[in-house]
Protein backbone atom coordinates (compact mmCIF):
# COMPACT_ATOMS: atom_id res chain seq x y z
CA UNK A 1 134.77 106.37 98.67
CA UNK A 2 135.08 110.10 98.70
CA UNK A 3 133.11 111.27 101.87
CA UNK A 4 132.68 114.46 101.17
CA UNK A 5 130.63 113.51 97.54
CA UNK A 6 129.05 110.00 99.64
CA UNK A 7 127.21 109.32 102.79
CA UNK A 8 127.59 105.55 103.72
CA UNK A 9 123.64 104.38 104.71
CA UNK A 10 122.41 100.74 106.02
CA UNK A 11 126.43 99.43 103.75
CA UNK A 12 125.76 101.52 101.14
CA UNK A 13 127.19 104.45 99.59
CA UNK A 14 124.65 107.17 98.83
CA UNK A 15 125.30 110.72 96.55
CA UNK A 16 125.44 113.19 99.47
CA UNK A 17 123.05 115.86 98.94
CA UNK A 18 124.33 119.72 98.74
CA UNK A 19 124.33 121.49 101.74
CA UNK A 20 121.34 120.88 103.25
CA UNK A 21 119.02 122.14 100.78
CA UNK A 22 115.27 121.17 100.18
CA UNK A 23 115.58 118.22 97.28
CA UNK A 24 112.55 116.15 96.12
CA UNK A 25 111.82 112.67 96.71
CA UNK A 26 109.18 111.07 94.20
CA UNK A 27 107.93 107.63 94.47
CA UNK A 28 105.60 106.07 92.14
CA UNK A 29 104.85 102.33 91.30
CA UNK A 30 103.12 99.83 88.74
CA UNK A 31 101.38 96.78 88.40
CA UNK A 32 102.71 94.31 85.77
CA UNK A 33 100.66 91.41 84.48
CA UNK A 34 102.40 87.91 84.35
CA UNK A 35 103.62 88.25 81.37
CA UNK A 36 104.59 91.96 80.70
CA UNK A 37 106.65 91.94 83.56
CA UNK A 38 109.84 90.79 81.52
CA UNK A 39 109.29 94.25 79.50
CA UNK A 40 108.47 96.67 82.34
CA UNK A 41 111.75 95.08 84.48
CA UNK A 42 114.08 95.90 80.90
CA UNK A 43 112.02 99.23 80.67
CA UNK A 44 112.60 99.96 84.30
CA UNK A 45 116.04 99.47 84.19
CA UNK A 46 116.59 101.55 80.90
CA UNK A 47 114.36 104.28 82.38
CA UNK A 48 116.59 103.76 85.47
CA UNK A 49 119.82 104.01 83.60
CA UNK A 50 119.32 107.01 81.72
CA UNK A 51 117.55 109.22 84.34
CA UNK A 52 121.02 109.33 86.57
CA UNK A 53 122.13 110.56 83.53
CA UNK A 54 120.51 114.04 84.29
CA UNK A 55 121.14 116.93 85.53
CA UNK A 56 119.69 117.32 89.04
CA UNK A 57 119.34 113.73 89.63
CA UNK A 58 120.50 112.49 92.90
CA UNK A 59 119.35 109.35 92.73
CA UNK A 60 117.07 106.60 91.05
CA UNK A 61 116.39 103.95 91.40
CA UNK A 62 113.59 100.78 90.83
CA UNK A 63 112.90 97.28 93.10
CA UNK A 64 110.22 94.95 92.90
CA UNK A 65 107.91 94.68 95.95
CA UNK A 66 108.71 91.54 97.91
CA UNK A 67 105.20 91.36 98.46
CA UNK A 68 104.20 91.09 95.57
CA UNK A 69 107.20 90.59 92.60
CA UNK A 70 104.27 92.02 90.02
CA UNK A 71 104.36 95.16 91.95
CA UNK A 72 107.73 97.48 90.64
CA UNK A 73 108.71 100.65 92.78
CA UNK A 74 110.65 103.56 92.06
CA UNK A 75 112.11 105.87 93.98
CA UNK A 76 113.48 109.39 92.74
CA UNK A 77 115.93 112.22 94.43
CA UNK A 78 115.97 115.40 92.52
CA UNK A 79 117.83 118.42 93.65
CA UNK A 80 115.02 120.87 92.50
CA UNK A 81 110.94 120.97 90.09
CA UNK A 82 112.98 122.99 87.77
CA UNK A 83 115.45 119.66 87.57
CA UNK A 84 112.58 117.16 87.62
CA UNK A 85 110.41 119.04 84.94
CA UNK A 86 112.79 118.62 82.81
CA UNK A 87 113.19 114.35 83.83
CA UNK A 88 109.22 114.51 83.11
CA UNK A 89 109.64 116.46 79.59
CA UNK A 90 112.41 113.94 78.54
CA UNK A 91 111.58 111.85 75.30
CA UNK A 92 112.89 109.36 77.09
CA UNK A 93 110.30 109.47 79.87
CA UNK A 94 107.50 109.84 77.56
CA UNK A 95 108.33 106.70 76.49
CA UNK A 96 108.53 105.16 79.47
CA UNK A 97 105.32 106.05 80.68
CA UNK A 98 103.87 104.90 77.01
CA UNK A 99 105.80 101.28 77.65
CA UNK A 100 103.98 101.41 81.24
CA UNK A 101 100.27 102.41 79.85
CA UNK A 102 100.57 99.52 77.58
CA UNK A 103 102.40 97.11 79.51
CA UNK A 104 101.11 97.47 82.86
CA UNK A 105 97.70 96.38 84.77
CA UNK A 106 97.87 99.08 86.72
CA UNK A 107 99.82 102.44 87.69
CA UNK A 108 99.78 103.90 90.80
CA UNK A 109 100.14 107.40 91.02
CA UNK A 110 103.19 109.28 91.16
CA UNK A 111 104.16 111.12 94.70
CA UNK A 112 105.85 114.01 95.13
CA UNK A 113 107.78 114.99 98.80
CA UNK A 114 110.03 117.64 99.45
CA UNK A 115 112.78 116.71 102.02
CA UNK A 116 115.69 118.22 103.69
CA UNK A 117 118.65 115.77 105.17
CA UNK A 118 118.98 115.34 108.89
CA UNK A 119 121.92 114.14 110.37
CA UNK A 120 121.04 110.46 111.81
């Protein structure tokens, strides 16, 4: 792996951030019922797939609770709002959320952080 482009955390390569600079970390999570969680998993990972497609995009990524394998997190790295705007304006993530509305029992709300990388 290229270190300069990767950071190696807990075995696994992660995109090294630019720099040092302020990124955003958004975490958000839903509730599936028994038998919509097939569809929100395939969703999930669709949703999953296409967000590292864009620009800004660190990372993103999507796990089910171990707690509770109804419960489906996600976690989000964006290098900037102007970056994840754009994510939350993407036909693409309008349908998501649609899919979640009428798939999910519940949706937790959406959390927004700003972050800057320390060195461990």
């Amino acid at each position: 792996m290229d270190g300069a482009r990767f950071l190696r955390i807990g075995g696994r390569f992660m995109p090294r951030h630019r720099g040092g600079q302020v990124m955003l970390i958004v975490t958000g999570a839903v509730i599936a019922a028994p038998d919509t969680v097939d569809t929100i998993v395939a969703e999930a990972a669709r949703h999953v797939a296409q967000s590292r497609t864009e620009r800004g995009c660190i990372a993103h990524a999507w796990h089910r609770d171990p707690d509770d394998p109804l419960r489906i997190v996600f976690l989000e790295r964006w290098t900037d709002m102007a970056a994840l705007r754009t994510h939350f304006a993407h036909p693409g993530s309008a349908r998501f959320m649609t899919t979640m509305r009428g798939h999910a029992q519940a949706i937790e709300p959406i959390e927004i952080f700003e972050a800057m990388p320390v060195a461990p």
